[in-house]
N, C-alpha and C. Protein backbone atom coordinates (compact mmCIF):
# COMPACT_ATOMS: atom_id res chain seq x y z
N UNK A 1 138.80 126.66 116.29
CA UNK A 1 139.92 126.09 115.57
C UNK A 1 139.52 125.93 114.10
N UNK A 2 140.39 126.37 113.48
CA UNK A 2 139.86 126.30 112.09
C UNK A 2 140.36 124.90 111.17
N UNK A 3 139.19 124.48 110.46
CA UNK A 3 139.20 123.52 109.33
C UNK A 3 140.57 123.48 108.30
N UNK A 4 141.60 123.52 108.97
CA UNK A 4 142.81 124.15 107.45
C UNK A 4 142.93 123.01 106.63
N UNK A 5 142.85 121.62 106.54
CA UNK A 5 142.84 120.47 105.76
C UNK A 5 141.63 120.43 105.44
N UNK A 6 140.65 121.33 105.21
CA UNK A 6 138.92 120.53 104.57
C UNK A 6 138.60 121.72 104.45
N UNK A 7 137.62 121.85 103.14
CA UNK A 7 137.06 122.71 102.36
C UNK A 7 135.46 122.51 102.76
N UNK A 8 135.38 122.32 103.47
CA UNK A 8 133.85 121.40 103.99
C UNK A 8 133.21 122.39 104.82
N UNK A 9 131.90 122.89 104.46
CA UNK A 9 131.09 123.77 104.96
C UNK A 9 130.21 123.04 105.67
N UNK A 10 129.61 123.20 107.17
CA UNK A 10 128.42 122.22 107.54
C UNK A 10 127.32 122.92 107.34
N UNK A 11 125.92 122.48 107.13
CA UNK A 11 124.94 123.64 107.02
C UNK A 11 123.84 122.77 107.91
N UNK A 12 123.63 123.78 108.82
CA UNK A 12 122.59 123.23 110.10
C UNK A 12 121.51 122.34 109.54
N UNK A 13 121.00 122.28 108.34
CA UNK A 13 119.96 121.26 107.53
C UNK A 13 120.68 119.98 107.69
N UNK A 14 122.06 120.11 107.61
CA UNK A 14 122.85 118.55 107.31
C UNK A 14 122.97 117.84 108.79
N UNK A 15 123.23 118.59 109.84
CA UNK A 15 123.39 118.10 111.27
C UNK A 15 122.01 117.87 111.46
N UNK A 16 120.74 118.81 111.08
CA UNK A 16 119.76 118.62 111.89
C UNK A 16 119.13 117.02 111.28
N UNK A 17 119.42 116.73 110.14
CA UNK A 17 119.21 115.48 109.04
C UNK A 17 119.41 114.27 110.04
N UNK A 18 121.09 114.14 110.57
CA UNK A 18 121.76 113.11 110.93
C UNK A 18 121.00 112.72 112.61
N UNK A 19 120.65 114.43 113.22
CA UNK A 19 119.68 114.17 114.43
C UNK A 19 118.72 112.84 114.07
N UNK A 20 117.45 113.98 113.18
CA UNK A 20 116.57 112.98 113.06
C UNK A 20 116.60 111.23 113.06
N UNK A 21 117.64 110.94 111.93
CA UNK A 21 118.24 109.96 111.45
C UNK A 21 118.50 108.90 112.97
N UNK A 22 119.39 109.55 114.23
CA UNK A 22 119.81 108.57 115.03
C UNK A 22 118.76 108.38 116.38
N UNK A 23 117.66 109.88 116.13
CA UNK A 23 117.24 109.58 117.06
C UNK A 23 116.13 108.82 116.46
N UNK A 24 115.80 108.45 115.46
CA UNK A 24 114.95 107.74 115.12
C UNK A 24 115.52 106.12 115.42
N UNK A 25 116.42 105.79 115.18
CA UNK A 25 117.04 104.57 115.28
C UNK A 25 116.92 104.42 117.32
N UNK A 26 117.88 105.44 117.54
CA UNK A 26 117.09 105.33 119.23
C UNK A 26 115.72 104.49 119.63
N UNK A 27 114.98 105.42 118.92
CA UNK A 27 113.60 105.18 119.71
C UNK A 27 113.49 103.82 119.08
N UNK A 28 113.63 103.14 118.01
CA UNK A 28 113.15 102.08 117.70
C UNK A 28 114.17 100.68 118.00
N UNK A 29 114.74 101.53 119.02
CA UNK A 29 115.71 100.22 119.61
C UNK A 29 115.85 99.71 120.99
N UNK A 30 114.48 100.25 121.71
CA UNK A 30 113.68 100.24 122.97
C UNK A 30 113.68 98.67 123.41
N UNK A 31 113.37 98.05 122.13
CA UNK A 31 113.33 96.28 122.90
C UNK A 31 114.53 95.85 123.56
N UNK A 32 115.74 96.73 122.65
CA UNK A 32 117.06 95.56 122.35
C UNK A 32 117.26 96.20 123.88
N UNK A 33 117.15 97.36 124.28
CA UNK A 33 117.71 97.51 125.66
C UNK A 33 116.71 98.45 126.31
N UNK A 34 116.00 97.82 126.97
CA UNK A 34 114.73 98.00 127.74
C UNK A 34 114.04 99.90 128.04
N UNK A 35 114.44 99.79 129.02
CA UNK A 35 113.83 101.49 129.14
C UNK A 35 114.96 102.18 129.11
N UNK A 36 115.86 101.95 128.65
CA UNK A 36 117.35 102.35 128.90
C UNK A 36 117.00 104.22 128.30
N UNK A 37 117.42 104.96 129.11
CA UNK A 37 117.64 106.40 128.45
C UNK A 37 118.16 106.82 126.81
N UNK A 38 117.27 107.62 126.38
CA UNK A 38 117.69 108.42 125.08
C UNK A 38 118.04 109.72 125.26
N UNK A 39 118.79 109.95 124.69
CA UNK A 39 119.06 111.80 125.36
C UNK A 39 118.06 112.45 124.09
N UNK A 40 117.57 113.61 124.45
CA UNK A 40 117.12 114.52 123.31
C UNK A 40 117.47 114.97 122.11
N UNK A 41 117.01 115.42 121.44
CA UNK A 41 117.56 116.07 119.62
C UNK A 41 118.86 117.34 120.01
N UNK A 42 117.94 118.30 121.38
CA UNK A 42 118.77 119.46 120.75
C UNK A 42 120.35 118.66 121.78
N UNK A 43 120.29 117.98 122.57
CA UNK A 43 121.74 117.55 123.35
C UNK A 43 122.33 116.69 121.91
N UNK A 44 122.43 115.89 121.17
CA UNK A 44 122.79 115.20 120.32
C UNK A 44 123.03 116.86 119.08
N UNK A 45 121.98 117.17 119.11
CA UNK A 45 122.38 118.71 118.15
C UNK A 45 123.72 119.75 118.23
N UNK A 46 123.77 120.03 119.85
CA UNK A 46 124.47 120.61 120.00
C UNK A 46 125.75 119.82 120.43
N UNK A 47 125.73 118.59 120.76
CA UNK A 47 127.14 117.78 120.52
C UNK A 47 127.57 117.88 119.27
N UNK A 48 126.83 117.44 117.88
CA UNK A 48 127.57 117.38 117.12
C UNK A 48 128.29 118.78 116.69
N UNK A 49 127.79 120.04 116.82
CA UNK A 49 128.13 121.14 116.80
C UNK A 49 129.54 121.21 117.26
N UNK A 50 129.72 120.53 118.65
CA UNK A 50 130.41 120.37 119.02
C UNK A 50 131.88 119.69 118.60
N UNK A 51 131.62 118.90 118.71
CA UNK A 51 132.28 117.80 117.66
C UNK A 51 132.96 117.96 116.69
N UNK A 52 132.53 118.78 115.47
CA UNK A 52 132.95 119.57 114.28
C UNK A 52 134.67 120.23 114.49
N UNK A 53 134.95 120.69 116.24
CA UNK A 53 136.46 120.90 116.33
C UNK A 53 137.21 119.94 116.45
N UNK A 54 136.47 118.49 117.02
CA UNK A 54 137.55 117.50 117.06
C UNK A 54 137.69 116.99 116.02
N UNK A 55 136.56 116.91 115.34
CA UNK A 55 137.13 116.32 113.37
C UNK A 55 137.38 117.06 112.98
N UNK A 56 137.62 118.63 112.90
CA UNK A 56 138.74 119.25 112.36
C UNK A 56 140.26 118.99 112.56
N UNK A 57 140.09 118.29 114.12
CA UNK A 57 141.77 118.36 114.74
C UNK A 57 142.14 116.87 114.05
N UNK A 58 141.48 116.28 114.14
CA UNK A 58 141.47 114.92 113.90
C UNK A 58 142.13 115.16 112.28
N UNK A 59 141.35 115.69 111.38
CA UNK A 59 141.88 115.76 109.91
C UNK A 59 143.01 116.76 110.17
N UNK A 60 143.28 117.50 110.91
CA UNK A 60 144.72 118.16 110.63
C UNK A 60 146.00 117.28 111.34
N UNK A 61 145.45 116.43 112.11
CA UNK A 61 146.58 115.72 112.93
C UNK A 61 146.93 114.76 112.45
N UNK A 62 145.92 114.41 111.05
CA UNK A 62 146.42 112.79 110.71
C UNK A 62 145.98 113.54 108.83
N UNK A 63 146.45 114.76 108.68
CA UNK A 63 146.79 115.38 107.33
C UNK A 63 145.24 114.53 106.16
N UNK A 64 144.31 114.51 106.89
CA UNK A 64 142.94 114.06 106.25
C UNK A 64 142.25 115.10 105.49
N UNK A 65 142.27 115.23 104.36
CA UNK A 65 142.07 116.43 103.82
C UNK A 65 140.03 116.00 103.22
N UNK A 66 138.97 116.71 103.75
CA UNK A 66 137.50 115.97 103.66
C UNK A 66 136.88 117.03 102.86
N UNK A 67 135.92 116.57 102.08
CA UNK A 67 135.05 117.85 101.44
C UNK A 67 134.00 117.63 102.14
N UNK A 68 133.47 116.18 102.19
CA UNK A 68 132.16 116.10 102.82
C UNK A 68 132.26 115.28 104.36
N UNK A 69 131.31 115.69 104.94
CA UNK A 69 131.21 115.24 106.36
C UNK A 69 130.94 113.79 106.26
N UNK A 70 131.78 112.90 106.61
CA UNK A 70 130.81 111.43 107.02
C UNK A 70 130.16 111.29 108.33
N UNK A 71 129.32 111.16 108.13
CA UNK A 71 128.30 111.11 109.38
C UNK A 71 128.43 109.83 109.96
N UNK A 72 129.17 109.01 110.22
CA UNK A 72 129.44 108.07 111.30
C UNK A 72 131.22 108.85 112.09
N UNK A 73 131.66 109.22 111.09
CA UNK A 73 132.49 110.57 111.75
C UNK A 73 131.65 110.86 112.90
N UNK A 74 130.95 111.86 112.00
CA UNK A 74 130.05 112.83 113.47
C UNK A 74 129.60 112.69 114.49
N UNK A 75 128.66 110.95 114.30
CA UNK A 75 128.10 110.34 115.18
C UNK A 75 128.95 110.16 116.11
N UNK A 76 130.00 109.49 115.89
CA UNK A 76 130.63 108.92 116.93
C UNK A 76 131.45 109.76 117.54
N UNK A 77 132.19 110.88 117.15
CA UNK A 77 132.75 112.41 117.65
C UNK A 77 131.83 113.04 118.76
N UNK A 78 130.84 112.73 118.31
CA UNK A 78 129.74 113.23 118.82
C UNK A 78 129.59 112.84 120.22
N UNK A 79 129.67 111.45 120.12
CA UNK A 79 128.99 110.47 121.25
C UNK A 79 129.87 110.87 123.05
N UNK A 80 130.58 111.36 123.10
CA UNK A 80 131.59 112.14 124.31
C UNK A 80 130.51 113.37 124.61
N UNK A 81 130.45 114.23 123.61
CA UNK A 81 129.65 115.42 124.25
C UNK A 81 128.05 115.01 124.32
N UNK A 82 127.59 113.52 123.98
CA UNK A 82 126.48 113.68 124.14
C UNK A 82 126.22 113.12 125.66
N UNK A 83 127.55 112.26 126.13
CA UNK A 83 127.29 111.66 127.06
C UNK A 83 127.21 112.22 128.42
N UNK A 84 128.92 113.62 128.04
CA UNK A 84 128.90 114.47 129.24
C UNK A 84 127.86 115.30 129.15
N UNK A 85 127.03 115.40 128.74
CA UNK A 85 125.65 116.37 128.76
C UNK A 85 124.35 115.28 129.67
N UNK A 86 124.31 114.10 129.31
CA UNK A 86 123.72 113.38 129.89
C UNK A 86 124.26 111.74 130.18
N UNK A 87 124.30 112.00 131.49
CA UNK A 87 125.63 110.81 132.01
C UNK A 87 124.30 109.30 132.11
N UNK A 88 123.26 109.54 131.91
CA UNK A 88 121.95 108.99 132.11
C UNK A 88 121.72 107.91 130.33
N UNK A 89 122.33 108.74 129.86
CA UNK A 89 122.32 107.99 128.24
C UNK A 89 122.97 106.19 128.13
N UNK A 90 122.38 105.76 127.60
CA UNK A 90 122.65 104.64 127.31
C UNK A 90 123.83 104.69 126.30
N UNK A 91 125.06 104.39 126.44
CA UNK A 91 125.76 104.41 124.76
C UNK A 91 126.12 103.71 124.24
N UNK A 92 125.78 102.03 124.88
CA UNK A 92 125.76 101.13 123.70
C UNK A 92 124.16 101.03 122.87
N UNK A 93 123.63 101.73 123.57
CA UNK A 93 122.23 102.13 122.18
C UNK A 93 122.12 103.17 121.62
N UNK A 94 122.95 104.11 121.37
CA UNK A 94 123.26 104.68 120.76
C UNK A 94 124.40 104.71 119.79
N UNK A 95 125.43 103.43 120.25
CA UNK A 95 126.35 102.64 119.25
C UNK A 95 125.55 102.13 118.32
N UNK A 96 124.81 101.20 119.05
CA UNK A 96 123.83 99.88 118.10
C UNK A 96 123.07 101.09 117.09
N UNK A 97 122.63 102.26 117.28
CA UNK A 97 121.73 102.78 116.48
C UNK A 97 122.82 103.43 115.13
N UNK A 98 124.07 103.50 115.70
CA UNK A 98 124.98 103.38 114.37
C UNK A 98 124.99 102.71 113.45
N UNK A 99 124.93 101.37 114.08
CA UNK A 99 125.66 100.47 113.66
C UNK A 99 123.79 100.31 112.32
N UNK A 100 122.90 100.14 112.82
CA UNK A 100 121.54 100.51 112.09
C UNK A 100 121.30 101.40 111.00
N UNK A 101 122.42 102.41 111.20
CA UNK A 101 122.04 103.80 110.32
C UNK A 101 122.72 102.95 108.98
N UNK A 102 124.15 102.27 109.57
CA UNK A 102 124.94 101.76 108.29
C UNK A 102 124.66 100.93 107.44
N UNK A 103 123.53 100.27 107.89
CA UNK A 103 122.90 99.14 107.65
C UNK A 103 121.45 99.49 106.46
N UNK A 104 121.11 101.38 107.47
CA UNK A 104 120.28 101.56 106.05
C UNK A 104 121.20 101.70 105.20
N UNK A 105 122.27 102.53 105.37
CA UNK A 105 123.04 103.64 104.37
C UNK A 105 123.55 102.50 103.17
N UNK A 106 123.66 100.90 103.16
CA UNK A 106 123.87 99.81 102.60
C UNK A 106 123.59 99.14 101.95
N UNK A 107 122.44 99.78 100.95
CA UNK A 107 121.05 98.98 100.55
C UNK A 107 120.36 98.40 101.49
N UNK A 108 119.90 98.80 102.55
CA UNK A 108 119.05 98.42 103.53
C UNK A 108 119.04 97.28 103.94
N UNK A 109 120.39 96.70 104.58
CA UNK A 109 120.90 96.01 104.48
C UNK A 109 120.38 95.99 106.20
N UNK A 110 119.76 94.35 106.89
CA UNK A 110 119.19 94.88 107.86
C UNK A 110 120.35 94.17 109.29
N UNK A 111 120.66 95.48 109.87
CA UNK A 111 121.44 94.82 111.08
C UNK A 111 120.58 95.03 112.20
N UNK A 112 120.59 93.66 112.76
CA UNK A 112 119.85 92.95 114.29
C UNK A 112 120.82 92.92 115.54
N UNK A 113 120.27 92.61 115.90
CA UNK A 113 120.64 92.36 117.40
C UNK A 113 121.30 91.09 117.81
N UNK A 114 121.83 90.77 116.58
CA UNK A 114 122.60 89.13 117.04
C UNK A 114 123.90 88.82 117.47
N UNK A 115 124.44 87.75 117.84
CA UNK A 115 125.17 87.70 118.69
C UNK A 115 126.24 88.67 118.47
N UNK A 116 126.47 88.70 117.30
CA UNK A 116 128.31 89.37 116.29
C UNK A 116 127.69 90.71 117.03
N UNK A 117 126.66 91.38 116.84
CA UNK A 117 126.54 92.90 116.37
C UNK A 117 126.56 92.94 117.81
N UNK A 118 125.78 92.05 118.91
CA UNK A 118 126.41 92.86 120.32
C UNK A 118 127.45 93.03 120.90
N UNK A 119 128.67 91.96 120.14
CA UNK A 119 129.85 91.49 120.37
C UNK A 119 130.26 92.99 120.45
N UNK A 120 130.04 93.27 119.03
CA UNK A 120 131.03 94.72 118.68
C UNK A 120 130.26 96.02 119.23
N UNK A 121 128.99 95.68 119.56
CA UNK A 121 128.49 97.22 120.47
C UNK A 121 128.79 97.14 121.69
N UNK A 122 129.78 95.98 122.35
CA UNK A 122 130.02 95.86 123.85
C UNK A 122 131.80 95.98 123.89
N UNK A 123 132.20 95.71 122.53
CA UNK A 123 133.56 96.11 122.35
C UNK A 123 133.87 97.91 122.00
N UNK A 124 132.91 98.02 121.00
CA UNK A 124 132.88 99.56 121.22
C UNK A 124 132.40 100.43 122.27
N UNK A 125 131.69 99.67 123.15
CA UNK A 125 131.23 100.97 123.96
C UNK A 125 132.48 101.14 125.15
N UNK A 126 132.83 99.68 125.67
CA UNK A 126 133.91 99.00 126.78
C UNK A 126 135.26 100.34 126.02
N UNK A 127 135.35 100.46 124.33
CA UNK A 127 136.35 101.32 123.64
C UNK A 127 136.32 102.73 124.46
N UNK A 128 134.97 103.40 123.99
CA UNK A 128 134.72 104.65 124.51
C UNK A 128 134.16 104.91 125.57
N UNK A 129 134.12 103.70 126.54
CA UNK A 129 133.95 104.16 128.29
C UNK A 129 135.46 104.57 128.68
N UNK A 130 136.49 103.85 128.20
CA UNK A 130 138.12 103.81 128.53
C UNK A 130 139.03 104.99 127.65
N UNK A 131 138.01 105.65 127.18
CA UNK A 131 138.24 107.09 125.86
C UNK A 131 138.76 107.15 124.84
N UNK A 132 139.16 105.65 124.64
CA UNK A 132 139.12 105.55 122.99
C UNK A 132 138.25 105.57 121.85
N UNK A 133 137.95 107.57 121.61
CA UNK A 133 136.92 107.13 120.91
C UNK A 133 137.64 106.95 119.30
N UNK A 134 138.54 107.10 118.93
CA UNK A 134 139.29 107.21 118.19
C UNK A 134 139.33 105.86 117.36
N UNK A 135 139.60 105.31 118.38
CA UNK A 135 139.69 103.48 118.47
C UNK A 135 138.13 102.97 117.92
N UNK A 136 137.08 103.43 118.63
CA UNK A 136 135.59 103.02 118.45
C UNK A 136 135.49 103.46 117.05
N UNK A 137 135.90 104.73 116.21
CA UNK A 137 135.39 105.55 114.95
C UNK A 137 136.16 104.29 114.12
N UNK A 138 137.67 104.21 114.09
CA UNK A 138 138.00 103.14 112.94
C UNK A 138 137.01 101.64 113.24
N UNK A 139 136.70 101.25 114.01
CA UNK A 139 136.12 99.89 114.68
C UNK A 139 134.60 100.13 113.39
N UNK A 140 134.06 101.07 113.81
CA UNK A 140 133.57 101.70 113.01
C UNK A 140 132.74 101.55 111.92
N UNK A 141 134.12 102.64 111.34
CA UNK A 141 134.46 102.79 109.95
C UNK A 141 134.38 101.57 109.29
N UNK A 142 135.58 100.73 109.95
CA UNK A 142 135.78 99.29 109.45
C UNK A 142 134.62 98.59 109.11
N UNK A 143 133.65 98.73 109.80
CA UNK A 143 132.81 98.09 109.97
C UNK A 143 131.58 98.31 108.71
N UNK A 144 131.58 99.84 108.31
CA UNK A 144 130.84 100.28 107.63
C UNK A 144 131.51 99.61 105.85
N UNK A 145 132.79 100.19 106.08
CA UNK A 145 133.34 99.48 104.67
C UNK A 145 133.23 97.97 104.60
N UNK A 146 132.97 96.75 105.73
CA UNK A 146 133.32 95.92 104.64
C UNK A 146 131.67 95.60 104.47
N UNK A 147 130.58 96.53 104.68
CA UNK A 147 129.02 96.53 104.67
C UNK A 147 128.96 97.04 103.24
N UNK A 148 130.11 97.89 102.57
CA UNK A 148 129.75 98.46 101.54
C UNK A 148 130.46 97.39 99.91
N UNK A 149 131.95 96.65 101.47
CA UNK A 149 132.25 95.97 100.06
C UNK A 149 131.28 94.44 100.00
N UNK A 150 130.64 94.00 100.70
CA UNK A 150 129.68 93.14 100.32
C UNK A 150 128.11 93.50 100.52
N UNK A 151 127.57 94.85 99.46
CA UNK A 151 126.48 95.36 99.31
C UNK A 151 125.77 94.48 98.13
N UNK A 152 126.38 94.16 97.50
CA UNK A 152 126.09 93.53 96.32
C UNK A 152 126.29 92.04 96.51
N UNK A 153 126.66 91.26 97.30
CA UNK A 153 126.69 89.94 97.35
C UNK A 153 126.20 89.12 98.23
């Protein structure tokens, strides 16, 4: 399906980036939920690959016209094909490791494991067990913007 609202090229350096990026947050989020499963680089690799047609459909269905990829987009587009690849994955630790990435992406702005942040990794995941992932990406999003509008205060 083609990109007709976005001028946006992906280049396998930029997906393989965002890998590193979550599976690093993965592994270092072993305490918050015990031995719980991580799926691998290339299953998270080739989800987001994946993925890339539903945020195309997504920007043509809601006239979103993107140059650049946001990668909590991806992540969370993502998070369906990473799961049906491995039904064994944990995906509220792989939410929470979102919710971490945003937290660097923020001035390193540090998000824990406290009560609020499980609130919303048990509201988002409860989102995208019931297949709203749609619902989980603005939850999100939201979440990322108001991290950016109080970066500075």
């Amino acid at each position: 399906m083609p990109l007709y609202n976005t001028k946006m090229q992906v280049e396998r350096d930029k997906l393989l980036e965002q890998v590193k990026k979550i599976i690093k947050h993965l592994r270092s989020s072993g305490g918050d939920f015990g031995d719980s499963n991580i799926t691998n680089e290339r299953n998270i690799y080739r989800s987001m690959t994946q993925a890339l047609k539903d945020i195309g459909k997504y920007c043509d269905d809601y006239d979103i016209k993107i140059t650049k990829l946001d990668s909590i987009k991806l992540l969370v587009f993502a998070l369906p094909y990473i799961k049906e690849r491995d039904l064994a994955m944990n995906s509220e630790r792989y939410i929470f490791s979102i919710f971490k990435m945003l937290g660097e992406a923020t001035n390193n702005k540090q998000i824990n494991s406290n009560e609020q942040i499980r609130k919303s990794i048990a509201v988002c995941d409860k989102l995208f067990n019931n297949g709203n992932n749609l619902v989980v990406y603005g939850y999100i999003k939201g979440f990322q913007e108001a991290l950016e509008y109080t970066k500075d205060k």
